[in-house]
PDB file of N, CA and C in Angstrom:
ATOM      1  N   UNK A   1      95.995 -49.980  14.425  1.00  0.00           N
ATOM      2  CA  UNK A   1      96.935 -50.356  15.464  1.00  0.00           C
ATOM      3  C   UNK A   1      96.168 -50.863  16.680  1.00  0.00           C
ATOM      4  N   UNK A   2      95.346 -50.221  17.190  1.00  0.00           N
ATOM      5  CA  UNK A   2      94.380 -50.666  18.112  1.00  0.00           C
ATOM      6  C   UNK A   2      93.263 -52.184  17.883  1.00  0.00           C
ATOM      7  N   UNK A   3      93.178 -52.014  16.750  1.00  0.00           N
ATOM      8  CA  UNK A   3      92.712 -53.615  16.737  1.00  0.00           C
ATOM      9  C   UNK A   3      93.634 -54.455  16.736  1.00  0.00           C
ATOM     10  N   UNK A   4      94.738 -54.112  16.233  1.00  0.00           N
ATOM     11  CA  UNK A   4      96.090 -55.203  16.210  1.00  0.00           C
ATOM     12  C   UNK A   4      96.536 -55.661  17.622  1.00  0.00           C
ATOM     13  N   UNK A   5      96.633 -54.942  18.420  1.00  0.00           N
ATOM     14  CA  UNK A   5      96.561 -54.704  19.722  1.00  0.00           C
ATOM     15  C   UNK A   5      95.740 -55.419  20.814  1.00  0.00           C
ATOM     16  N   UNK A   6      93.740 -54.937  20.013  1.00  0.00           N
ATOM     17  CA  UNK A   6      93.058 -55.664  21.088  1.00  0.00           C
ATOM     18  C   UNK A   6      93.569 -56.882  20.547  1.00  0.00           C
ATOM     19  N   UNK A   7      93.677 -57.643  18.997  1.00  0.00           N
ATOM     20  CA  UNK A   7      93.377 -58.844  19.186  1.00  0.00           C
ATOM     21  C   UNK A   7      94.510 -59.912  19.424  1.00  0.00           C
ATOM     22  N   UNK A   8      95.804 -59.638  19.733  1.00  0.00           N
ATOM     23  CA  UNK A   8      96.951 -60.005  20.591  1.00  0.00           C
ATOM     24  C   UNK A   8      96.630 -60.220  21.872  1.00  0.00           C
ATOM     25  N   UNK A   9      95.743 -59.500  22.589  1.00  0.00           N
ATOM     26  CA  UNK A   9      95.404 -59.306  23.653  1.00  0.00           C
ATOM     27  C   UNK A   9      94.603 -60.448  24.202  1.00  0.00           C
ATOM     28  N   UNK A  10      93.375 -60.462  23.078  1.00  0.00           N
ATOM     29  CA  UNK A  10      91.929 -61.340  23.368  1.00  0.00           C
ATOM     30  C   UNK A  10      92.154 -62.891  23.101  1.00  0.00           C
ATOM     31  N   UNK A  11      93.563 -62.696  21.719  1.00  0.00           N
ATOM     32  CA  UNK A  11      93.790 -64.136  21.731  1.00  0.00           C
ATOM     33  C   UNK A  11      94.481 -64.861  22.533  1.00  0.00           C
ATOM     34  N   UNK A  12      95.461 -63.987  23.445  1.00  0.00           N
ATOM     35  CA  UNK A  12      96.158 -65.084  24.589  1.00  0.00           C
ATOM     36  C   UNK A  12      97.082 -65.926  23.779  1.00  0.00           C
ATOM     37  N   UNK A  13      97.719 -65.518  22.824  1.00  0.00           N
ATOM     38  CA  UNK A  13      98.585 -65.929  22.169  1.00  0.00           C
ATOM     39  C   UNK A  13     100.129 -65.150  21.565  1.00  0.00           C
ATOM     40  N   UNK A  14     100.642 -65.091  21.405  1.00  0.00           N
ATOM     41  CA  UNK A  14     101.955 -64.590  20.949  1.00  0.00           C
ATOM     42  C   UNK A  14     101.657 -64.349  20.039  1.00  0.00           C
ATOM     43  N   UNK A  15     101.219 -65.026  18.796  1.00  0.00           N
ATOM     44  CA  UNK A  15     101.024 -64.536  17.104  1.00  0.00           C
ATOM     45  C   UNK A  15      99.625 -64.393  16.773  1.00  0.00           C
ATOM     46  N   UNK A  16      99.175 -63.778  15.727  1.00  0.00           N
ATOM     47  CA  UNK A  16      97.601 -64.104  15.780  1.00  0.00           C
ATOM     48  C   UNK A  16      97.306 -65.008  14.418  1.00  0.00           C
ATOM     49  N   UNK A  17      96.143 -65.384  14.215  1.00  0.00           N
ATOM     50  CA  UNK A  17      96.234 -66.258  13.289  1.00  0.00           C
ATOM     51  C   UNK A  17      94.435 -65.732  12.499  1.00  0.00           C
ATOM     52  N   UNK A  18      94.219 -66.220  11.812  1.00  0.00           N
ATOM     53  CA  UNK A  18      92.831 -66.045  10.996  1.00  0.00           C
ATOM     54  C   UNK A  18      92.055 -65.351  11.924  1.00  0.00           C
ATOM     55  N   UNK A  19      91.403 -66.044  12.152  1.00  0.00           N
ATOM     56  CA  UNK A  19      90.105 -66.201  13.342  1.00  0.00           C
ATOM     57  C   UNK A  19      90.384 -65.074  14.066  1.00  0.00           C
ATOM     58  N   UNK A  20      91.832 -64.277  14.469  1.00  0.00           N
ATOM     59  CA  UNK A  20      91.736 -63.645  15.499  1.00  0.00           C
ATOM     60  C   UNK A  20      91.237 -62.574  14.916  1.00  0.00           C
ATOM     61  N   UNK A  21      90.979 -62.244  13.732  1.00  0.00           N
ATOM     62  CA  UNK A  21      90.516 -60.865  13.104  1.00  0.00           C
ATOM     63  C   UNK A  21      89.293 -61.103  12.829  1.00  0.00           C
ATOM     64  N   UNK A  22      88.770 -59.655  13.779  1.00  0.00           N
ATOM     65  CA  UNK A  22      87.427 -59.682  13.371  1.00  0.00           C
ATOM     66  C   UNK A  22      86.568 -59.725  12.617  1.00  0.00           C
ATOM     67  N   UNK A  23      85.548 -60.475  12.482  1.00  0.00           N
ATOM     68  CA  UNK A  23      84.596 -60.651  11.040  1.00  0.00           C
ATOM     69  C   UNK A  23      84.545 -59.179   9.817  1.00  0.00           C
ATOM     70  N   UNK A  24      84.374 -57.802  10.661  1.00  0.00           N
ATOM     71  CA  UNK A  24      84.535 -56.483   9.509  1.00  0.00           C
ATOM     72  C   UNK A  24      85.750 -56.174   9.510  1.00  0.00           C
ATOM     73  N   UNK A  25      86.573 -56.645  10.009  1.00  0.00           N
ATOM     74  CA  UNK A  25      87.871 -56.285   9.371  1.00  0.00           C
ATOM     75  C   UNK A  25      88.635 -57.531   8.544  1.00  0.00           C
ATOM     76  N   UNK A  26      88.039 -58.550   8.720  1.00  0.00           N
ATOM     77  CA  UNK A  26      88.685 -59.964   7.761  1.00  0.00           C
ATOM     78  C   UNK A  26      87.428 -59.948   6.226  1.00  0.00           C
ATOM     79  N   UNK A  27      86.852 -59.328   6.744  1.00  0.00           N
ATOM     80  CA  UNK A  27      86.000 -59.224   5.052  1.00  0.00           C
ATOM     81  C   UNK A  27      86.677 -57.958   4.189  1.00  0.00           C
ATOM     82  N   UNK A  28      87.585 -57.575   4.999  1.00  0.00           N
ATOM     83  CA  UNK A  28      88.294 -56.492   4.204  1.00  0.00           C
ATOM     84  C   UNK A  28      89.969 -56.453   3.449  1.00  0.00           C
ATOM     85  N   UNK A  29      89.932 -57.819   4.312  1.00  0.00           N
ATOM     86  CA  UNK A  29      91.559 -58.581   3.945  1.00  0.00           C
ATOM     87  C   UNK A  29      91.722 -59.108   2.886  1.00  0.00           C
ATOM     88  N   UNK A  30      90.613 -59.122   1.899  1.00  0.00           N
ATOM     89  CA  UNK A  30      90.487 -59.765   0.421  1.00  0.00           C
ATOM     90  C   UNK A  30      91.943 -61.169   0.351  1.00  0.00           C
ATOM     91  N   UNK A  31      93.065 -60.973  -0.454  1.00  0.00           N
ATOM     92  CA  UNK A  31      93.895 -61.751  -0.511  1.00  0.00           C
ATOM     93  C   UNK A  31      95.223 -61.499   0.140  1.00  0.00           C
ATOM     94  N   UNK A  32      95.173 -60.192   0.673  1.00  0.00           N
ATOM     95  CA  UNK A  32      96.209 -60.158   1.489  1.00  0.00           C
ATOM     96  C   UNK A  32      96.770 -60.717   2.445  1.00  0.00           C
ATOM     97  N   UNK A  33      97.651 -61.480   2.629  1.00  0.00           N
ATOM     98  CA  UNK A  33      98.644 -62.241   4.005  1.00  0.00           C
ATOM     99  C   UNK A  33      99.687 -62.330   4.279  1.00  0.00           C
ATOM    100  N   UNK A  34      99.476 -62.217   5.479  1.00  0.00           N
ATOM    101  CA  UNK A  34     101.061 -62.181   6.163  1.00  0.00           C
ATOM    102  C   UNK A  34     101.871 -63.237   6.121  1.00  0.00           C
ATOM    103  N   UNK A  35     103.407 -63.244   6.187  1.00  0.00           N
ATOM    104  CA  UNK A  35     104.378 -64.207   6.293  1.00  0.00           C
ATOM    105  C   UNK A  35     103.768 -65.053   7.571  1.00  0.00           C
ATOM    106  N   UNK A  36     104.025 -65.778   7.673  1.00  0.00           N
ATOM    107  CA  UNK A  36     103.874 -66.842   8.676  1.00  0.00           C
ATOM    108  C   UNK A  36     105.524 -66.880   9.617  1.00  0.00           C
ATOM    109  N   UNK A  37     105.283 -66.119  10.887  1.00  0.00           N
ATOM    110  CA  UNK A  37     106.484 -66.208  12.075  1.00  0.00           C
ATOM    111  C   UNK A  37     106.744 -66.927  12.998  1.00  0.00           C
ATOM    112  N   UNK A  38     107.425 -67.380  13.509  1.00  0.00           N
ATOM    113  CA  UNK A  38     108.441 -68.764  14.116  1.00  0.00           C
ATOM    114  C   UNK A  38     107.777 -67.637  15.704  1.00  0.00           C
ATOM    115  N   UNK A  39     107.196 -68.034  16.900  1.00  0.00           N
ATOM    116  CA  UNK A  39     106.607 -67.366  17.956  1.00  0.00           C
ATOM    117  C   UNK A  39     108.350 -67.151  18.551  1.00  0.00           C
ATOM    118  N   UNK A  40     109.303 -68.189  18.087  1.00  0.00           N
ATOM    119  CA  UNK A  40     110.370 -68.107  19.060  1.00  0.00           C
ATOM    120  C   UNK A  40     111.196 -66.708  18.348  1.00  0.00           C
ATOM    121  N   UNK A  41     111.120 -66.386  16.934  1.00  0.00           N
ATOM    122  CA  UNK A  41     111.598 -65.397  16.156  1.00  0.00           C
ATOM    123  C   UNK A  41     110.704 -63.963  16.654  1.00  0.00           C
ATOM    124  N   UNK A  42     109.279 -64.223  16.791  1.00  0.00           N
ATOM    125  CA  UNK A  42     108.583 -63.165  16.938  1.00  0.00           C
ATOM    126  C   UNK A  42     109.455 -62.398  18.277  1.00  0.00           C
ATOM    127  N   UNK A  43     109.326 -63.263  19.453  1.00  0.00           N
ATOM    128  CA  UNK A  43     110.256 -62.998  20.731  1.00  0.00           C
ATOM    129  C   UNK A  43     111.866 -61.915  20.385  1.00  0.00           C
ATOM    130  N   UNK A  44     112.063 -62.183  19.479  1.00  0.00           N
ATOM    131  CA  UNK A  44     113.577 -62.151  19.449  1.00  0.00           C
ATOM    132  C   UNK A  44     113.392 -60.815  18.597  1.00  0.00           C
ATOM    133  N   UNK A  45     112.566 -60.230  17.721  1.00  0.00           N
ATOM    134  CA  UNK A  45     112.328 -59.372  16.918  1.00  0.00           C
ATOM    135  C   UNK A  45     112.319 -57.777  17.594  1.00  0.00           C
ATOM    136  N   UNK A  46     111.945 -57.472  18.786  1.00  0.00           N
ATOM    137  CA  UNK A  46     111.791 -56.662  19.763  1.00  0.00           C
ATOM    138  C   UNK A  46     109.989 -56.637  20.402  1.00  0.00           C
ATOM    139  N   UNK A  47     110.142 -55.123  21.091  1.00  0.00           N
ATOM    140  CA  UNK A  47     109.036 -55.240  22.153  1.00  0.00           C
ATOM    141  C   UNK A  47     107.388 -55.313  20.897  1.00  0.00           C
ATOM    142  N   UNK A  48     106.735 -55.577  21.582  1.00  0.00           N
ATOM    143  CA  UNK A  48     105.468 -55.770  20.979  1.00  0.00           C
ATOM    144  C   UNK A  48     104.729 -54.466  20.498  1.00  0.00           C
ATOM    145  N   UNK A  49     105.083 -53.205  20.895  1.00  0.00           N
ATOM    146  CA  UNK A  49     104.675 -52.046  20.520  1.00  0.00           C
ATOM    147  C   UNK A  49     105.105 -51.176  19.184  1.00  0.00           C
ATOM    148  N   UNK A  50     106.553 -51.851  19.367  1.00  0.00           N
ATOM    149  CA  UNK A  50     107.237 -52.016  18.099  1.00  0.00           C
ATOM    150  C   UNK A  50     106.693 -52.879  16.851  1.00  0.00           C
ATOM    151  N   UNK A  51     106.820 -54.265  17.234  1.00  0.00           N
ATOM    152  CA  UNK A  51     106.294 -55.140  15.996  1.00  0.00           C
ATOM    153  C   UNK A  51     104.682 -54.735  15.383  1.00  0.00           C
ATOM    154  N   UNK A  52     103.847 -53.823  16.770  1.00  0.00           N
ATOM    155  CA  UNK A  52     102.484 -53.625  16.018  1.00  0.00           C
ATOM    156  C   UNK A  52     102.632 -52.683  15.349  1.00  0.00           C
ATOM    157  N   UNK A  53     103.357 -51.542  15.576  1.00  0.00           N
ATOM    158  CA  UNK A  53     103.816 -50.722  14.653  1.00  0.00           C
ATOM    159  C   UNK A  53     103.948 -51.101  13.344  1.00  0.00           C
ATOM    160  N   UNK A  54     105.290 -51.751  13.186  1.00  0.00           N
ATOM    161  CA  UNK A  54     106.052 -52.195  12.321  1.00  0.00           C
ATOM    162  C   UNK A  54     104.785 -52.952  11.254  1.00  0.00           C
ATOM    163  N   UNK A  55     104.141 -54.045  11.518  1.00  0.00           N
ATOM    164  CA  UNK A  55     103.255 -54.577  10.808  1.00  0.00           C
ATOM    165  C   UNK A  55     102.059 -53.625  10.313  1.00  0.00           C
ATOM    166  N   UNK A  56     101.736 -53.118  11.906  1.00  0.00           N
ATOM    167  CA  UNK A  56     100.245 -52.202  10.881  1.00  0.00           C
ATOM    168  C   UNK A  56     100.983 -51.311   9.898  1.00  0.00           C
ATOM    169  N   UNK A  57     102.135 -50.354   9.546  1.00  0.00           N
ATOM    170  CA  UNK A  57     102.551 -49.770   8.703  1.00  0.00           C
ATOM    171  C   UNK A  57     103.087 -50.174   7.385  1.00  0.00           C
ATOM    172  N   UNK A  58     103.069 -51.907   7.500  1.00  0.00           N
ATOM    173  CA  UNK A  58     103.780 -52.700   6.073  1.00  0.00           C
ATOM    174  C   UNK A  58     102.128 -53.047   5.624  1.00  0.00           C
ATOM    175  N   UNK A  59     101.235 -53.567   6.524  1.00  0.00           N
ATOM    176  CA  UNK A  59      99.446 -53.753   5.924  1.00  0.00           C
ATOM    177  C   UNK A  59      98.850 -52.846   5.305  1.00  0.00           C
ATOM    178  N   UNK A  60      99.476 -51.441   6.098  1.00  0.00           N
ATOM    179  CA  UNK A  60      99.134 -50.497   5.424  1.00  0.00           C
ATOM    180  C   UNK A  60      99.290 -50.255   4.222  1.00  0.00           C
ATOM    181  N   UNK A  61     100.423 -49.975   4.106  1.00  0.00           N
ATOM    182  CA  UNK A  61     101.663 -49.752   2.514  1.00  0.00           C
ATOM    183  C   UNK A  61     100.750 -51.360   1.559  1.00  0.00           C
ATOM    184  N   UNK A  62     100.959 -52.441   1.697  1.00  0.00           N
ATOM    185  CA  UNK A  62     100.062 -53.663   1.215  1.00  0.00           C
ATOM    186  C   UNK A  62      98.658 -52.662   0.519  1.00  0.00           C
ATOM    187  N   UNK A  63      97.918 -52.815   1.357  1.00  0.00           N
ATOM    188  CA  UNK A  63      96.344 -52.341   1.417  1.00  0.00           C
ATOM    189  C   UNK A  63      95.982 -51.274   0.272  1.00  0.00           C
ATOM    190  N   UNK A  64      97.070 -50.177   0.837  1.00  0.00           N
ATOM    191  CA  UNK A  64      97.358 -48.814  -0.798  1.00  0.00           C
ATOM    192  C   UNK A  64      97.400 -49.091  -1.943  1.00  0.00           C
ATOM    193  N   UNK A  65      99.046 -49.834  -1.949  1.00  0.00           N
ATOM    194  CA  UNK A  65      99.654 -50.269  -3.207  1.00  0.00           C
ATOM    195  C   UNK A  65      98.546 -50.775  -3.890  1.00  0.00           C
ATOM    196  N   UNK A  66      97.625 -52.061  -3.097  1.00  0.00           N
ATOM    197  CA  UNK A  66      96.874 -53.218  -3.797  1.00  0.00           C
ATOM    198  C   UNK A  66      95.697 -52.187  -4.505  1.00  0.00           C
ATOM    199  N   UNK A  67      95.122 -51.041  -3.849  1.00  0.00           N
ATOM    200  CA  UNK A  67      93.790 -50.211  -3.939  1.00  0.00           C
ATOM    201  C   UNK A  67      94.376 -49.388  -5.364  1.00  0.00           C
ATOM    202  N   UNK A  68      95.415 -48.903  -5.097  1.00  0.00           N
ATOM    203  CA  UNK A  68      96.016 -48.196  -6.097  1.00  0.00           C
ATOM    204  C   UNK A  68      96.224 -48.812  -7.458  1.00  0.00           C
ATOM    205  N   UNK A  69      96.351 -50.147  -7.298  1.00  0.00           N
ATOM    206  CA  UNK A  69      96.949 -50.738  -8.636  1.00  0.00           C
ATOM    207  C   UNK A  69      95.401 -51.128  -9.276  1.00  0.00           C
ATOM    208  N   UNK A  70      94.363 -51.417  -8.360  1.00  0.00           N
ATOM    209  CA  UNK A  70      92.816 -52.027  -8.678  1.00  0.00           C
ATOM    210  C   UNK A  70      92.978 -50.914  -9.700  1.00  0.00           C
ATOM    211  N   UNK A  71      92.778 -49.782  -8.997  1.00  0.00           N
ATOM    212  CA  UNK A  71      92.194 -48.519  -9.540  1.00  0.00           C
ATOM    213  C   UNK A  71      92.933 -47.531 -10.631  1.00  0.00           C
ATOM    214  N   UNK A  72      94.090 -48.420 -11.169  1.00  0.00           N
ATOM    215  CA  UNK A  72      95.010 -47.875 -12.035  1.00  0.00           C
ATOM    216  C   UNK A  72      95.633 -46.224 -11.727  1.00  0.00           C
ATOM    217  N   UNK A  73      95.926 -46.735 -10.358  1.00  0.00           N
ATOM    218  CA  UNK A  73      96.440 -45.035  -9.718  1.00  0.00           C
ATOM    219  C   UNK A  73      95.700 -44.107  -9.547  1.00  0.00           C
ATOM    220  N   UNK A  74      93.865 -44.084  -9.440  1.00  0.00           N
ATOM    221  CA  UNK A  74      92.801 -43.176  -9.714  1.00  0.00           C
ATOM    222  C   UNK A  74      92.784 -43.166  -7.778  1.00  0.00           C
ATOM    223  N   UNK A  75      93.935 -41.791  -7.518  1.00  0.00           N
ATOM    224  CA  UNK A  75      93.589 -42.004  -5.930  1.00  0.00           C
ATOM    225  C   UNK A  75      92.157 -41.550  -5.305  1.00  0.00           C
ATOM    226  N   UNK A  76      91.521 -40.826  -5.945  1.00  0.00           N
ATOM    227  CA  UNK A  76      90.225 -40.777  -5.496  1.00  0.00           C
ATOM    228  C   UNK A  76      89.301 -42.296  -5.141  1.00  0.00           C
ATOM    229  N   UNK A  77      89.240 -42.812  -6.040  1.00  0.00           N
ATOM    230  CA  UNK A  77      88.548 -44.330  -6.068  1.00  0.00           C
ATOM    231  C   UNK A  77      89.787 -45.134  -5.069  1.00  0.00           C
ATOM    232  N   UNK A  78      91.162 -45.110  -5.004  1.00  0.00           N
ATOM    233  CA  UNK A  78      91.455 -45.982  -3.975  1.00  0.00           C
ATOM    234  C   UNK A  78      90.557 -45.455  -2.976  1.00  0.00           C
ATOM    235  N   UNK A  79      90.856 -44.324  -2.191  1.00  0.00           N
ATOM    236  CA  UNK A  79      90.583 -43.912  -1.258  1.00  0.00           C
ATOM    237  C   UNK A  79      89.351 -44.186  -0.853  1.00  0.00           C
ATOM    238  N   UNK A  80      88.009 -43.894  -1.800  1.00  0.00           N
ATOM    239  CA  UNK A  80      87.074 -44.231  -1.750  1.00  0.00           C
ATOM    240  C   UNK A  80      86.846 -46.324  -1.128  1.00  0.00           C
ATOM    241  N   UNK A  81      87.758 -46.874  -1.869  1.00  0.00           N
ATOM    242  CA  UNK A  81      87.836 -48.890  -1.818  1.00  0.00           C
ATOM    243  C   UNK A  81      88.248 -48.700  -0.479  1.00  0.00           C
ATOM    244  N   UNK A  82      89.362 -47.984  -0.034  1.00  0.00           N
ATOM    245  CA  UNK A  82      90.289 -48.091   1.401  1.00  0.00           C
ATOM    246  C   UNK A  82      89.056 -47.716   2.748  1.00  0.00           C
ATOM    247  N   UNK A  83      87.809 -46.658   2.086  1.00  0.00           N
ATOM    248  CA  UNK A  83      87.109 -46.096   3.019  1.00  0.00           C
ATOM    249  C   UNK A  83      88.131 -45.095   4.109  1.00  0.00           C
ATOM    250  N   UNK A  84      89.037 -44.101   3.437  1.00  0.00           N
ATOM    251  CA  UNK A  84      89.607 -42.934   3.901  1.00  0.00           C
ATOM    252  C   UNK A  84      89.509 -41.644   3.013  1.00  0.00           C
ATOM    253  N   UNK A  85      89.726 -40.650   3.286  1.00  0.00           N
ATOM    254  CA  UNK A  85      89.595 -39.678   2.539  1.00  0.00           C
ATOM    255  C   UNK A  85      90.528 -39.564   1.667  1.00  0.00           C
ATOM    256  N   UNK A  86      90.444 -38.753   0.822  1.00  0.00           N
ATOM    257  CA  UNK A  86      91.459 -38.916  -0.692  1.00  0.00           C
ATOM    258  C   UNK A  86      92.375 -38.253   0.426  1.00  0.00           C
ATOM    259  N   UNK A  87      92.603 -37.240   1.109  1.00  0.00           N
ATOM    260  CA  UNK A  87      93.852 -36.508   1.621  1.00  0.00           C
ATOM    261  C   UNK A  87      94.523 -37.417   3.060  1.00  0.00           C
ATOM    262  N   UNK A  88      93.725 -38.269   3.382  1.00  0.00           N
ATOM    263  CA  UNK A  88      94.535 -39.201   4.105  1.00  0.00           C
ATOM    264  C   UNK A  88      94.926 -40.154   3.294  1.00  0.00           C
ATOM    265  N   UNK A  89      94.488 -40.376   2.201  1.00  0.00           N
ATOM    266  CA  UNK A  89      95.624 -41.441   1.728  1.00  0.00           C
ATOM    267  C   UNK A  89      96.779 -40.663   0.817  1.00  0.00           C
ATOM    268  N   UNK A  90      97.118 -39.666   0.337  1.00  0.00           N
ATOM    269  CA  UNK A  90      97.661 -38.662   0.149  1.00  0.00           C
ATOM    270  C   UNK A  90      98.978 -38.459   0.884  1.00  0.00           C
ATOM    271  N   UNK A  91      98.356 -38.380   2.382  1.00  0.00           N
ATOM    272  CA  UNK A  91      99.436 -38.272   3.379  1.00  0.00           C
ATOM    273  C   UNK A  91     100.130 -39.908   3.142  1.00  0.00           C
ATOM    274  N   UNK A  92      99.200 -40.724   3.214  1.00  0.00           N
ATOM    275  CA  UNK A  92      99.700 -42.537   3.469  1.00  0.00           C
ATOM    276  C   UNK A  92     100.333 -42.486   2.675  1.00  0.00           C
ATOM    277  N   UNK A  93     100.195 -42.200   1.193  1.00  0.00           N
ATOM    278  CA  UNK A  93     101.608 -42.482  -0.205  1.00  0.00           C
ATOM    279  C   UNK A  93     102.697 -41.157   0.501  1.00  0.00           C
ATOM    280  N   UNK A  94     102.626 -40.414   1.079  1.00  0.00           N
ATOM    281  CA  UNK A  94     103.713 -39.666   1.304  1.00  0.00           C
ATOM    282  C   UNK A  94     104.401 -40.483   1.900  1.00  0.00           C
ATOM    283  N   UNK A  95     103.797 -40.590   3.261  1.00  0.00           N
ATOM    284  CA  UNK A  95     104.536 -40.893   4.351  1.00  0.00           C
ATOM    285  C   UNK A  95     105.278 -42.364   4.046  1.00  0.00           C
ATOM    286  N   UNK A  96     104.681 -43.529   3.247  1.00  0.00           N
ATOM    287  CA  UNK A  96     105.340 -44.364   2.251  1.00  0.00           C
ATOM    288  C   UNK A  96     106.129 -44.447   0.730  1.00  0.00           C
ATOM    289  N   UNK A  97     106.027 -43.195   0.940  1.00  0.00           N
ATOM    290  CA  UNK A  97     107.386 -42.607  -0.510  1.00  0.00           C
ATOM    291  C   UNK A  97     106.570 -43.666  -1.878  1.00  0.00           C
ATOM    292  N   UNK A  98     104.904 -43.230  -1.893  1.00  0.00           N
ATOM    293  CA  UNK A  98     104.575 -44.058  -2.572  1.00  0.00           C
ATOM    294  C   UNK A  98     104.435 -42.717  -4.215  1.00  0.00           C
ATOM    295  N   UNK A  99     104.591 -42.973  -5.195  1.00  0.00           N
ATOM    296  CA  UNK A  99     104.505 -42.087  -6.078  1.00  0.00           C
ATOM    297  C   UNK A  99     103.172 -42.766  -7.303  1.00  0.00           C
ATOM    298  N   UNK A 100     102.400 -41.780  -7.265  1.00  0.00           N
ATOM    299  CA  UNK A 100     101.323 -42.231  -8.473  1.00  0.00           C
ATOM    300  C   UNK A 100     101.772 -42.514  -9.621  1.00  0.00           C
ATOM    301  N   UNK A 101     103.022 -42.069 -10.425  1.00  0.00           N
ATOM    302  CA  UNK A 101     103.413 -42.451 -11.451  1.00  0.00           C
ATOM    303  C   UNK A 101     103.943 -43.569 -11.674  1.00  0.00           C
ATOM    304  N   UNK A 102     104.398 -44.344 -10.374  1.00  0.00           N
ATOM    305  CA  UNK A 102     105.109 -45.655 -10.524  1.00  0.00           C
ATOM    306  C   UNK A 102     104.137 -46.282 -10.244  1.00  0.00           C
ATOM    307  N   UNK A 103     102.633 -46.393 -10.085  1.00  0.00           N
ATOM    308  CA  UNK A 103     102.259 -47.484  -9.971  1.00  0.00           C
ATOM    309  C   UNK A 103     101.475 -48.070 -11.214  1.00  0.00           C
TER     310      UNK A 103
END
């Protein structure tokens, strides 16, 4: 959330785009991407504390799912790819109603 944050900030822009993510955190974005938003829609969506919310918690849920499916549901080894502990990502499939058997 805090990098999402600084780099809204640093870019002086309404949306962020490639470039605005930092080199160790865009080598970690493998194929993941975001929808592409209308700046006049972004406006209209609510306050900005909200939308960083809102996004870092759908990148998140993204990031799992994708680690989880590499790893054929072996949450140890996601966790290990994600670089979090097996019991924080534990909490992350909770708190995303994510279930090891469905993936």
């Amino acid at each position: 959330e805090n990098v999402i944050e600084r780099m809204l900030l640093l870019s002086g822009r309404e949306w962020l785009e490639l470039q605005d993510v930092p080199p160790e955190v865009r080598g970690r974005l493998r194929q993941v991407t975001a929808p592409a938003m209308d700046p006049a829609l972004a406006m209209a969506v609510g306050p900005l504390k909200d939308m960083v919310k809102e996004t870092t918690e759908r990148l998140e849920k993204e990031f799992i799912v994708k680690a989880l499916k590499e790893t054929r549901g072996n949450v140890t080894r996601a966790a290990q790819i994600l670089q979090i502990s097996r019991k924080s990502l534990q909490n992350k499939m909770k708190e995303f109603d994510l279930r090891e058997r469905e993936l």
